[in-house]
Protein backbone atom coordinates (compact mmCIF):
# COMPACT_ATOMS: atom_id res chain seq x y z
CA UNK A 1 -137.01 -52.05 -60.70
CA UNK A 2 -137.58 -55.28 -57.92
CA UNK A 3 -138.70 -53.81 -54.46
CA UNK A 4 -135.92 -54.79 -52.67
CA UNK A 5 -134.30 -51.70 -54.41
CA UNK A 6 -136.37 -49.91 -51.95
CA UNK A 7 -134.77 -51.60 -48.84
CA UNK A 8 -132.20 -50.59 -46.60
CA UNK A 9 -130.61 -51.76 -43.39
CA UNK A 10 -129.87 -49.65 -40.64
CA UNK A 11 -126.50 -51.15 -38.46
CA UNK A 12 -129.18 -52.62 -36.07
CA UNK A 13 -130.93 -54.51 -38.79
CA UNK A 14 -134.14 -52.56 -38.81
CA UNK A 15 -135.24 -52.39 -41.86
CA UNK A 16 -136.23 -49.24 -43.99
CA UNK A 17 -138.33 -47.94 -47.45
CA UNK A 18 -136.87 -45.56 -49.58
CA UNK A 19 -138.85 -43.57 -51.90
CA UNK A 20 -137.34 -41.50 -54.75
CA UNK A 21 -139.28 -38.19 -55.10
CA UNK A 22 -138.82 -36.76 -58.56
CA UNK A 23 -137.08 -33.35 -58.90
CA UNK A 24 -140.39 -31.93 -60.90
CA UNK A 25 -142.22 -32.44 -57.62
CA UNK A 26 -139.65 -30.98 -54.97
CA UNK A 27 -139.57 -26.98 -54.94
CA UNK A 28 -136.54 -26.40 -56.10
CA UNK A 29 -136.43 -29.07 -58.72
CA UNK A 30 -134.02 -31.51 -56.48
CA UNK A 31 -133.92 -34.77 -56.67
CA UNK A 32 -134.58 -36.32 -52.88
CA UNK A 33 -136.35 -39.27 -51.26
CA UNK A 34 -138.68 -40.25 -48.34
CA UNK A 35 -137.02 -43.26 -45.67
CA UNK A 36 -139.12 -44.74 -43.17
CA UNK A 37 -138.49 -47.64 -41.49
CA UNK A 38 -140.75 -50.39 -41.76
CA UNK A 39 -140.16 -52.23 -37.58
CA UNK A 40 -138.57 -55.26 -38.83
CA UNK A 41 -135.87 -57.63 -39.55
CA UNK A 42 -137.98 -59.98 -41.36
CA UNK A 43 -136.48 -60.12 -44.47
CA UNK A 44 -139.68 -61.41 -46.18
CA UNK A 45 -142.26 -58.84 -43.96
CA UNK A 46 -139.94 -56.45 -45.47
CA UNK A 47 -140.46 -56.94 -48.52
CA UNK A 48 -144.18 -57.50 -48.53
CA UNK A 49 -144.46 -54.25 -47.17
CA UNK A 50 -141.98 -52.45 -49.61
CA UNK A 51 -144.03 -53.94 -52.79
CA UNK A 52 -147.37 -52.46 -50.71
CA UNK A 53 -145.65 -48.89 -50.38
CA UNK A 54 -143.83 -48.79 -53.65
CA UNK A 55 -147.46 -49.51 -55.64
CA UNK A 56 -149.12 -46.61 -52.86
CA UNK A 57 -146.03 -43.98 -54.00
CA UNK A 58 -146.48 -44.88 -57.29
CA UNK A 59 -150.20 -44.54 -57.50
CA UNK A 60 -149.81 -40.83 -55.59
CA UNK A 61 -147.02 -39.80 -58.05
CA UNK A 62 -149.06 -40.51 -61.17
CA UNK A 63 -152.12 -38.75 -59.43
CA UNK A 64 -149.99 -35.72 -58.94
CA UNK A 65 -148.62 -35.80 -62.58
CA UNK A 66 -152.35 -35.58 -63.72
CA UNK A 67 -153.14 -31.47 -64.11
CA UNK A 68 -156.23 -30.84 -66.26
CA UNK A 69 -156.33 -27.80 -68.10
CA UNK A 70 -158.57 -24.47 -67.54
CA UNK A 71 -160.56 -23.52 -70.66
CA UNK A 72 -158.24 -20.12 -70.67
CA UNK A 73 -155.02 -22.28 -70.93
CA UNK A 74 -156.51 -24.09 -74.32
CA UNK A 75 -157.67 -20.80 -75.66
CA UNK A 76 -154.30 -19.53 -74.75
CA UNK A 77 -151.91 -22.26 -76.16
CA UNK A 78 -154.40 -22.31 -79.66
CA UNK A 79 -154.25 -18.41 -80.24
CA UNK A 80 -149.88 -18.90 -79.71
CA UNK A 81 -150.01 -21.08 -82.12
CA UNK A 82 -151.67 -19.66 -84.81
CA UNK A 83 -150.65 -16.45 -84.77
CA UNK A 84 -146.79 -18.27 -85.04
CA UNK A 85 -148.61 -19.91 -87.78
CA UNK A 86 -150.09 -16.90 -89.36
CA UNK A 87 -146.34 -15.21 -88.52
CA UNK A 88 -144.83 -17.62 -90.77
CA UNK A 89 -147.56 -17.24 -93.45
CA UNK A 90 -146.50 -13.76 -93.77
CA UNK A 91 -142.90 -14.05 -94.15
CA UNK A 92 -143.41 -16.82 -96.99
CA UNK A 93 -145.32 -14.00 -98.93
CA UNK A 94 -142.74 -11.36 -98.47
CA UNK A 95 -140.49 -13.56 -99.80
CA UNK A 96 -142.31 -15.56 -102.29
CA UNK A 97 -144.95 -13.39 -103.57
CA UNK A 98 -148.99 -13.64 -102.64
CA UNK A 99 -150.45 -17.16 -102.90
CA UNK A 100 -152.33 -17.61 -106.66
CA UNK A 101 -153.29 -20.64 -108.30
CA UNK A 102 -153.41 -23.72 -106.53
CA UNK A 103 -152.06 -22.44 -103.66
CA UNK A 104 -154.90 -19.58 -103.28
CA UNK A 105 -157.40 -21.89 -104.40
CA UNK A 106 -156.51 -24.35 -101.27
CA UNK A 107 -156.47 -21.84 -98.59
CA UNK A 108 -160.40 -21.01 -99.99
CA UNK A 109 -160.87 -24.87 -99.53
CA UNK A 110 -159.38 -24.92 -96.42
CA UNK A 111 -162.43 -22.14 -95.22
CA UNK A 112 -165.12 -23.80 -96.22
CA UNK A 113 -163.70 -27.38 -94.78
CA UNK A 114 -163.09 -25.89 -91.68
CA UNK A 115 -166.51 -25.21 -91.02
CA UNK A 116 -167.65 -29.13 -91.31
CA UNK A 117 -168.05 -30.85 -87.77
CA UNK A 118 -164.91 -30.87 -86.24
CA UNK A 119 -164.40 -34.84 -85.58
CA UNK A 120 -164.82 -34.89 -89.72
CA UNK A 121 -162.96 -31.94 -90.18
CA UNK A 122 -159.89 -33.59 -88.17
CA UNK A 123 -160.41 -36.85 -90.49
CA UNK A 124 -159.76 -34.74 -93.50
CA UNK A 125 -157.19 -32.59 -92.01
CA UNK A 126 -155.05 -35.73 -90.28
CA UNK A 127 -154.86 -39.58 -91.31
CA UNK A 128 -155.23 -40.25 -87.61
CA UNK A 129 -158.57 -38.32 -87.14
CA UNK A 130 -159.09 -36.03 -84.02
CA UNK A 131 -156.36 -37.96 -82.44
CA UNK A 132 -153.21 -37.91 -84.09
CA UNK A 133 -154.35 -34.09 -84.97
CA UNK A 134 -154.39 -33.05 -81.13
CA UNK A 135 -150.89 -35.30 -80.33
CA UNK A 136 -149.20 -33.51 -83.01
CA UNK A 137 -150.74 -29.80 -81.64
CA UNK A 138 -150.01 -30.70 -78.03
CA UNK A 139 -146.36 -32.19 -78.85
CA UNK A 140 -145.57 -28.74 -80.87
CA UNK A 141 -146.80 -26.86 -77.66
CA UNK A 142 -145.60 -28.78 -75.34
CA UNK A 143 -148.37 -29.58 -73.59
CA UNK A 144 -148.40 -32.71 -70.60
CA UNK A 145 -151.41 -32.53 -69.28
CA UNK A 146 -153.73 -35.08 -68.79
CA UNK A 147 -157.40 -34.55 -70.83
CA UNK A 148 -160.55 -36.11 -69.82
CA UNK A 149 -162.73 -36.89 -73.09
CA UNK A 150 -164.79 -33.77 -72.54
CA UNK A 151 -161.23 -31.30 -72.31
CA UNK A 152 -160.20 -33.51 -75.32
CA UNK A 153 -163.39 -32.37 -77.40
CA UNK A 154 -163.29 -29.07 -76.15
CA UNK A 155 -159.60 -28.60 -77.29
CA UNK A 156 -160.70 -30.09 -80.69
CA UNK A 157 -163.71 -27.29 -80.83
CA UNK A 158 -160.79 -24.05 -79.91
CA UNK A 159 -158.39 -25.50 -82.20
CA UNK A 160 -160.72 -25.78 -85.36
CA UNK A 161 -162.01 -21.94 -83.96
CA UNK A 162 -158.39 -20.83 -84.26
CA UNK A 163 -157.68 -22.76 -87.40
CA UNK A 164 -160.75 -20.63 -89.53
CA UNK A 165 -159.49 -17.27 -88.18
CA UNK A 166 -155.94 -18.16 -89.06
CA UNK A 167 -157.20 -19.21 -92.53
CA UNK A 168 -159.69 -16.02 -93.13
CA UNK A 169 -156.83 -13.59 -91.61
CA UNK A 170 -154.44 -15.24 -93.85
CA UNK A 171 -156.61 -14.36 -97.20
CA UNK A 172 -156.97 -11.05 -96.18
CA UNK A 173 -153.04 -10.50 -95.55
CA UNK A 174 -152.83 -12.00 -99.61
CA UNK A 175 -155.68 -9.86 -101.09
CA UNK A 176 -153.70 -7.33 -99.70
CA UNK A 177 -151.30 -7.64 -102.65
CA UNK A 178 -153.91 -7.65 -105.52
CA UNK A 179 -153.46 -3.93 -106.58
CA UNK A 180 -151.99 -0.76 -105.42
CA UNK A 181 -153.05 2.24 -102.96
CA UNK A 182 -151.48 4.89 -104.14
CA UNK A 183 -153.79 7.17 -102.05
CA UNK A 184 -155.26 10.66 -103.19
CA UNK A 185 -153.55 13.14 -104.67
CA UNK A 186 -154.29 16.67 -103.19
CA UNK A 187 -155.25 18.66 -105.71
CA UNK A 188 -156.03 21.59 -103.54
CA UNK A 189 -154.69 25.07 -104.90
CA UNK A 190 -151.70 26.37 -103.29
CA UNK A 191 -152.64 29.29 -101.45
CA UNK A 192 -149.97 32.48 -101.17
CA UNK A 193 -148.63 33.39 -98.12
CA UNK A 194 -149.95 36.76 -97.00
CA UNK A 195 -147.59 39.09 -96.04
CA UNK A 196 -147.45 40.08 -92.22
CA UNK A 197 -150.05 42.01 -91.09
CA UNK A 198 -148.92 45.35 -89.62
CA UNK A 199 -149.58 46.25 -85.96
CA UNK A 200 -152.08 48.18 -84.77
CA UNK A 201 -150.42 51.41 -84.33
CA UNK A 202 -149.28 51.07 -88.08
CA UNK A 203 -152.92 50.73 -89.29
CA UNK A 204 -153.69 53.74 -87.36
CA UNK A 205 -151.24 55.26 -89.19
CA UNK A 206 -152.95 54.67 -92.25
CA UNK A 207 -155.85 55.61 -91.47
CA UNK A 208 -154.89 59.33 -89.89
CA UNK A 209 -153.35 59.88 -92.65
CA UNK A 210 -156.03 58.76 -95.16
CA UNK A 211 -158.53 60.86 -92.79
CA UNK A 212 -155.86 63.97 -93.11
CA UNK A 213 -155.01 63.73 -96.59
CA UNK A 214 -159.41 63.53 -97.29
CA UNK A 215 -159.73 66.60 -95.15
CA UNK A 216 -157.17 68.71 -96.63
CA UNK A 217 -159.11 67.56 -100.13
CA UNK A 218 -162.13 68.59 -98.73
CA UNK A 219 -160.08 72.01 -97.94
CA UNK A 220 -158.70 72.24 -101.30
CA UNK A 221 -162.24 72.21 -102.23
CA UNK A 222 -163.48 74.23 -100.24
CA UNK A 223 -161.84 77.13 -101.52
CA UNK A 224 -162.23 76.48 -105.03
């Protein structure tokens, strides 16, 4: 875009800047712009100082578009991830079966690989290296940030991190399906319900009578 885009004339032939603001910048995501007027009616000031402000608005915009990311964020966007991963995993076994063969025999690879450096672990896992690896995670999550070298290593380190557990948890899940728990079979004896238990004043019953029925015995005996 030429600077004189920028310029405007009010009806007294002042002349002004306008800056567009991008909507991602304004609170409520609206498009809107900043005028000032630049004191002149010099054509040629005016445009010297519109290519001077244009280069200042776009040096503060690309400043503000910069947004590093906290070590929680990474952690955060690389567990998502695999656990979609690990999500899908799943599903492919309910429908296909457990992995055997090759297939089994690569996820076991895949371990032990993963536990290499990770710059050489990204050159086996991606024809780009650590690079094209981290583009491809960051345009599957989305992710706009600016990295500094040191972020960009440290998101290298969390993703391998979350790539081993989704790997281990993911031969777990299919060793899951190598036999059957059919659980133990209780064997213990079935036990007859007793009947109710009388009350008290029924036992007492019982008993007078048993102590009755022994003394008139005794009785009986007695005069024998």
């Amino acid at each position: 875009m030429r600077h004189e885009a920028y310029l405007s004339t009010s009806r007294h032939g002042i002349f002004y800047f306008r800056w567009p603001i991008p909507a991602t910048f304004h609170p409520e995501k609206k498009r809107t712009d900043v005028k000032v007027s630049l004191r002149t009616r010099r054509p040629k000031t005016a445009r010297h100082l519109s290519r001077l402000l244009s280069v200042a608005g776009h040096s503060v915009i690309s400043r503000s578009s910069v947004r590093t990311m906290r070590y929680e964020e990474i952690r955060q966007h690389v567990q998502a991830h695999f656990q979609e991963a690990l999500r899908r995993f799943q599903e492919n076994v309910a429908a296909d079966g457990p992995f055997t063969g090759s297939k089994l025999d690569g996820l076991r690879t895949s371990q032990e690989l993963a536990g290499a450096d990770p710059e050489v672990w990204a050159e086996l896992l991606n024809v780009e290296g650590p690079d094209g690896l981290l583009r491809r995670f960051r345009d599957v999550r989305g992710i706009r940030s600016e990295l500094s070298a040191s972020e960009e290593k440290l998101l290298l380190e969390e993703f391998q991190k979350g790539y081993r557990a989704f790997v281990s948890t993911a031969q777990d899940h299919n060793a899951n399906f190598n036999a059957y728990d059919l659980g133990i079979v209780d064997r213990t004896p079935t036990l007859v319900p007793l009947a109710s238990v009388p009350s008290s004043e029924t036992i007492n019953e019982v008993i007078d009578g048993y102590l009755s029925e022994g003394e008139r015995f005794v009785c009986l005996g007695s005069e024998d």
